[in-house]
Protein backbone atom coordinates (compact mmCIF):
# COMPACT_ATOMS: atom_id res chain seq x y z
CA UNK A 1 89.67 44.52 -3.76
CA UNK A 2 85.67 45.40 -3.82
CA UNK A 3 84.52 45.42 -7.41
CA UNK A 4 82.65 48.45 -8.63
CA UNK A 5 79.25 46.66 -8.80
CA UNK A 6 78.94 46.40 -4.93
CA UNK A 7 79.43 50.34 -4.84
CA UNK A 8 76.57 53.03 -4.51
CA UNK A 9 78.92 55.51 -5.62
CA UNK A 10 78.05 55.32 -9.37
CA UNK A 11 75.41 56.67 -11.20
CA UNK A 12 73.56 54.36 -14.20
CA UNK A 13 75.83 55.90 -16.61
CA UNK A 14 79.55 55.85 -15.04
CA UNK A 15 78.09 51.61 -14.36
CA UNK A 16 77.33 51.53 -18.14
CA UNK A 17 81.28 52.54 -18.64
CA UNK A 18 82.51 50.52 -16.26
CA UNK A 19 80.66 47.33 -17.70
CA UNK A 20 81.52 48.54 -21.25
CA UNK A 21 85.74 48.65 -20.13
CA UNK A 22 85.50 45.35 -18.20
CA UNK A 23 84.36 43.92 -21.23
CA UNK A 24 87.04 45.78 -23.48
CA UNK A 25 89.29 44.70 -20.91
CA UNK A 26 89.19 41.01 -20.80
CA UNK A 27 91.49 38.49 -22.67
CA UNK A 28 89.89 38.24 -25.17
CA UNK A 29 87.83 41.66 -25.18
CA UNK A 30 84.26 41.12 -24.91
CA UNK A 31 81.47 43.56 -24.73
CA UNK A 32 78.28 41.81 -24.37
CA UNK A 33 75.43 43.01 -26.85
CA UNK A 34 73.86 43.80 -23.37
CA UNK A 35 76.53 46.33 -22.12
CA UNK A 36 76.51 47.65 -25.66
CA UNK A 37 73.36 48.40 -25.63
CA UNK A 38 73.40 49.67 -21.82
CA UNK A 39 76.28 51.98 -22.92
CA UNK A 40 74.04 53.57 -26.09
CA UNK A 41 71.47 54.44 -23.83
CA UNK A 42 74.01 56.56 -22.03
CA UNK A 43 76.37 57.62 -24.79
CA UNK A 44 76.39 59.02 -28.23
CA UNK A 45 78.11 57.20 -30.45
CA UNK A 46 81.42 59.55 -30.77
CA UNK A 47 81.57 59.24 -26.80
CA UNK A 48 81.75 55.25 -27.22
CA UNK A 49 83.94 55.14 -29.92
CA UNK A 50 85.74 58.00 -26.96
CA UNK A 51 85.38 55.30 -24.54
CA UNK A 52 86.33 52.33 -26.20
CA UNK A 53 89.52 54.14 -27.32
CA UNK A 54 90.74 55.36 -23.47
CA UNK A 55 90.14 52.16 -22.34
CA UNK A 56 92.40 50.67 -25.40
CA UNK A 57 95.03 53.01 -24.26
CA UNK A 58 94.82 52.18 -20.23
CA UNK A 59 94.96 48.78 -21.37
CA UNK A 60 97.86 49.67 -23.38
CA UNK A 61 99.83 51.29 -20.60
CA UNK A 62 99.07 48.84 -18.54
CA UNK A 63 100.23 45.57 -20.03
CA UNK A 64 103.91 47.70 -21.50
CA UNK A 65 104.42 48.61 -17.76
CA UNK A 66 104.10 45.28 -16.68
CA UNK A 67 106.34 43.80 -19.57
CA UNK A 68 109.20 46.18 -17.98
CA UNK A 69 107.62 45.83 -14.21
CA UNK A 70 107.00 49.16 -13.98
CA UNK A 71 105.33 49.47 -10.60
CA UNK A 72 102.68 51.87 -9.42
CA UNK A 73 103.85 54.86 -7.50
CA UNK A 74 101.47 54.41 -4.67
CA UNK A 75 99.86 57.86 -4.85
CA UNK A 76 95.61 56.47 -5.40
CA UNK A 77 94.36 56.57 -2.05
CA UNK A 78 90.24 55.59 -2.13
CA UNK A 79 87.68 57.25 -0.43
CA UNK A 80 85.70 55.42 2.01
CA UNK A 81 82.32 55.08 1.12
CA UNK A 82 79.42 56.60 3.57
């Protein structure tokens, strides 16, 4: 799978959110003071707080589904990049 950083698809600010929720994402969650700060230039504070809580919540979904191996329906199909 190609991680996100090797894409020109994102602007500054949807990187910022992706670095914040790779952080938030790791066992244990980590968000550098580095993407923290990335994300504030980006982000009010109600939109990180926002943020942090989706990601919490994808997170969520994702480690119940795979306690009851709930699989993935197979509908994401990615563009190709040009």
């Amino acid at each position: 799978m190609a991680d996100w950083r090797a894409s020109s698809l994102f602007t500054p600010a949807e990187r910022a959110a992706l670095e914040f929720a790779d952080g938030l994402t790791l066992t244990p969650a980590v968000v550098s003071d580095q993407a923290f700060a990335e994300a504030r230039r980006h982000f009010s504070e109600a939109q990180i707080v926002e943020l942090a809580a989706t990601v919490a919540m994808e997170n969520y979904r994702a480690r119940l589904n795979r306690a009851f191996l709930v699989e993935a329906e197979g509908r994401y199909r990615p563009r190709s990049e040009s």
